[in-house]
N, C-alpha and C. Protein backbone atom coordinates (compact mmCIF):
# COMPACT_ATOMS: atom_id res chain seq x y z
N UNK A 1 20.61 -37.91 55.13
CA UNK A 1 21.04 -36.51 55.14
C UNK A 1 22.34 -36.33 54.36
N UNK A 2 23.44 -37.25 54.56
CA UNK A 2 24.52 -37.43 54.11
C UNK A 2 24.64 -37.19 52.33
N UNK A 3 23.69 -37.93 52.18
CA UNK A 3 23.19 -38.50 50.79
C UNK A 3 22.92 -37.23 49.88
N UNK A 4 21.39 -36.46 50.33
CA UNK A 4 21.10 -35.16 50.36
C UNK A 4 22.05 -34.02 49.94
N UNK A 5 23.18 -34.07 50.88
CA UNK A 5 24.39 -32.77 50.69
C UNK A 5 25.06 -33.48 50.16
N UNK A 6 25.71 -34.61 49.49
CA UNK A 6 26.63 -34.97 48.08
C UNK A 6 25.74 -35.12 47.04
N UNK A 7 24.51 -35.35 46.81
CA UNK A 7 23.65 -34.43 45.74
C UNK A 7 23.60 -32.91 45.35
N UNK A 8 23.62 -32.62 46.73
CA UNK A 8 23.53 -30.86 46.27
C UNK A 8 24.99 -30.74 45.62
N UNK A 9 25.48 -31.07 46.08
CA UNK A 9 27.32 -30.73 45.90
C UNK A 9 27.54 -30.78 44.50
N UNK A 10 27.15 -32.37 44.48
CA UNK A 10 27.24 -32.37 42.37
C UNK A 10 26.38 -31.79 41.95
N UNK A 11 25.27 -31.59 42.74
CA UNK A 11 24.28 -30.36 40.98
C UNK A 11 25.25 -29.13 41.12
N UNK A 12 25.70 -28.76 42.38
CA UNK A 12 26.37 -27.31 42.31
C UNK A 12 27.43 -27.74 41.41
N UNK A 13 28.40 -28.13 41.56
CA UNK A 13 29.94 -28.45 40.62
C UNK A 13 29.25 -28.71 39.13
N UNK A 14 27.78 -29.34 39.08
CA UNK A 14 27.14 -29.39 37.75
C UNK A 14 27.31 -28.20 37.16
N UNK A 15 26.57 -27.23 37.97
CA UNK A 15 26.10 -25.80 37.82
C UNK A 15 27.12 -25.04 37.17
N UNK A 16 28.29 -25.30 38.20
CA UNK A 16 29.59 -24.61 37.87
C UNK A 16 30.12 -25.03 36.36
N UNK A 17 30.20 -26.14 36.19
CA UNK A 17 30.75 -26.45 35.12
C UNK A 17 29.65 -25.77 33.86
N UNK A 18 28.90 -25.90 34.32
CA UNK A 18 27.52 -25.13 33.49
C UNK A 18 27.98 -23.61 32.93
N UNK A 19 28.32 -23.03 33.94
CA UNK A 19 28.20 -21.67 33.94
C UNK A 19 29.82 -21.44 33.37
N UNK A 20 30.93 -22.25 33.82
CA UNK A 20 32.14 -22.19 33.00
C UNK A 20 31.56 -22.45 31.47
N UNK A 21 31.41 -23.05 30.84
CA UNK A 21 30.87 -23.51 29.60
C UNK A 21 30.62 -22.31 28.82
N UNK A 22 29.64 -22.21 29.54
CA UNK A 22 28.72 -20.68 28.73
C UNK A 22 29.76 -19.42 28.80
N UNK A 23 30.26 -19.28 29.65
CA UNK A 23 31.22 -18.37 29.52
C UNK A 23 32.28 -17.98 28.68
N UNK A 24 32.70 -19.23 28.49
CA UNK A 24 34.04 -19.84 27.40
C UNK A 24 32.91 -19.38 26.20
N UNK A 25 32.17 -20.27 26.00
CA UNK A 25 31.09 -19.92 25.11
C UNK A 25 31.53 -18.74 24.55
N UNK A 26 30.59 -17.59 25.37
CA UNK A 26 30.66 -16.11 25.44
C UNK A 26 31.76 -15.85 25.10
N UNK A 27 33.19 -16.31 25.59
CA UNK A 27 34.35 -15.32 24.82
C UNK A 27 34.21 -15.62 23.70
N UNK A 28 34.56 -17.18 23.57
CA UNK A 28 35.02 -17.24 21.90
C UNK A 28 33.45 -16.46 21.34
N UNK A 29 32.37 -15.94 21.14
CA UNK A 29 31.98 -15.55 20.41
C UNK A 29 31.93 -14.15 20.17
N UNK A 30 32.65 -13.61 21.51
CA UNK A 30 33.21 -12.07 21.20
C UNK A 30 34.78 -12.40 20.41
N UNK A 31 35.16 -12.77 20.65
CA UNK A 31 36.67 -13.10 20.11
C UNK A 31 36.32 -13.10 18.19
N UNK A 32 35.21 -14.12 18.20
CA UNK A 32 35.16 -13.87 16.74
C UNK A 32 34.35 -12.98 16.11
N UNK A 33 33.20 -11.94 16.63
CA UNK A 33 32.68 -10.96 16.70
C UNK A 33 33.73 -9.96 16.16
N UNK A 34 35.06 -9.75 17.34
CA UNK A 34 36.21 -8.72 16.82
C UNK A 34 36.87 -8.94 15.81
N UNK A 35 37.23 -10.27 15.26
CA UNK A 35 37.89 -10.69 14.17
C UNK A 35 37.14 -10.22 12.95
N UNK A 36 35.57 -10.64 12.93
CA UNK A 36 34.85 -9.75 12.04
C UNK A 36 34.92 -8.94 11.92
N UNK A 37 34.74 -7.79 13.08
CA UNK A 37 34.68 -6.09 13.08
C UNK A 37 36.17 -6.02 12.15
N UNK A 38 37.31 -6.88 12.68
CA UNK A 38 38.27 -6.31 12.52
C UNK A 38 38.60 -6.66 10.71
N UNK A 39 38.14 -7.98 10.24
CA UNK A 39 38.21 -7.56 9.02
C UNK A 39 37.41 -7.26 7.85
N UNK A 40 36.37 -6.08 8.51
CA UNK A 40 35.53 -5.33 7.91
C UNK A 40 36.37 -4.06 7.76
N UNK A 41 36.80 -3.73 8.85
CA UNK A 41 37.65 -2.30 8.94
C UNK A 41 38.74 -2.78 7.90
N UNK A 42 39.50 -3.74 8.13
CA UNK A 42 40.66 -3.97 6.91
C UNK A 42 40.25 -3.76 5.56
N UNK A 43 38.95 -4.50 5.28
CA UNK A 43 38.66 -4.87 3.88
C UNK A 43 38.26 -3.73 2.88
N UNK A 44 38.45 -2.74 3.43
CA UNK A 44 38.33 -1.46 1.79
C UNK A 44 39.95 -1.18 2.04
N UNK A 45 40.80 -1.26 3.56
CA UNK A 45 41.92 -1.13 3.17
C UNK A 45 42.73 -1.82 2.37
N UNK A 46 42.57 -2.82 2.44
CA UNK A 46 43.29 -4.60 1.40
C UNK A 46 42.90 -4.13 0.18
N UNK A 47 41.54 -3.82 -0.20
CA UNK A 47 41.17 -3.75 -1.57
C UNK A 47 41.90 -2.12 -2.21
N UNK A 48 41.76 -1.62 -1.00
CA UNK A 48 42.72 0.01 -2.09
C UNK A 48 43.92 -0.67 -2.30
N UNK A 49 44.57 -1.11 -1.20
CA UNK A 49 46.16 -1.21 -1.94
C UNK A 49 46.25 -2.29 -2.90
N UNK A 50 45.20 -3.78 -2.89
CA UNK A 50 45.25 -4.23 -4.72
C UNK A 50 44.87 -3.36 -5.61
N UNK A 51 44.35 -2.88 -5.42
CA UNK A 51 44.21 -1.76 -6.45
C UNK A 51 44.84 -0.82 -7.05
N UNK A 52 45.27 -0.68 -6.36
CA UNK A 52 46.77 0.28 -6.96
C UNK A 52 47.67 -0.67 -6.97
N UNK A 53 48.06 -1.61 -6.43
CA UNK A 53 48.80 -2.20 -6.63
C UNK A 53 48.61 -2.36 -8.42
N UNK A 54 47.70 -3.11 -8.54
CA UNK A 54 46.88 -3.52 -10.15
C UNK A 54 47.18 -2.00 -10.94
N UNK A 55 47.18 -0.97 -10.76
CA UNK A 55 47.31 0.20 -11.24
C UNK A 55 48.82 0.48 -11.57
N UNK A 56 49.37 0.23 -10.55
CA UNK A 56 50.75 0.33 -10.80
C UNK A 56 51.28 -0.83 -11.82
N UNK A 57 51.12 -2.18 -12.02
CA UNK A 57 51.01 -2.99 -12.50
C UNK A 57 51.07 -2.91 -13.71
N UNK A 58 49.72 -2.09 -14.13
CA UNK A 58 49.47 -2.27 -15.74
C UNK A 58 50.18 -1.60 -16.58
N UNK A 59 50.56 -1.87 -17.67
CA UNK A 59 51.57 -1.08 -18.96
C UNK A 59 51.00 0.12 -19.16
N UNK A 60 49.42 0.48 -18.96
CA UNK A 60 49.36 1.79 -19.70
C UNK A 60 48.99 3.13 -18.62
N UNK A 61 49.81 2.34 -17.18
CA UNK A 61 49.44 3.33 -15.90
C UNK A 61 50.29 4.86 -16.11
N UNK A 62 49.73 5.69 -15.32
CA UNK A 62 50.68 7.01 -15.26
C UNK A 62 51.84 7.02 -14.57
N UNK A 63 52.36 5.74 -14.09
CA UNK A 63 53.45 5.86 -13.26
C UNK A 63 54.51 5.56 -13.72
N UNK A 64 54.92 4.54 -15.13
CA UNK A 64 55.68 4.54 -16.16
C UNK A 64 55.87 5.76 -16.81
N UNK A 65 54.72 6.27 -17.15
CA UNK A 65 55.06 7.72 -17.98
C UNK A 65 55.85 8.36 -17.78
N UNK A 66 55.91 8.63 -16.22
CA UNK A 66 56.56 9.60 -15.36
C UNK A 66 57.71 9.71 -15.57
């Protein structure tokens, strides 16, 4: 009987560690999910300001003229 309930015990603490796992799992793959979202939303912003940046940059921009 003894035997029986320190079997169950470790499949449960198995279980647990099981279910910690997957969890951790689960964040980090929202964690990098948002990092994506987040530099999708950046990435037309990054590219306007090289861009003007590059605009401002060049010798034959309108901002020398000025």
């Amino acid at each position: 009987m003894l035997l029986l309930q320190l079997l169950i015990q470790l499949l449960l603490l198995l279980l647990l560690q099981l279910l910690l796992l997957l969890l951790l799992l689960l964040l980090l793959l929202l964690l990098l999910l948002l990092l994506l979202l987040l530099l999708l939303l950046l990435l037309p912003l990054l590219l306007l300001l090289l861009s003007l940046l590059l605009l401002t940059q060049q010798p034959g921009s309108r901002m020398l003229h000025d």
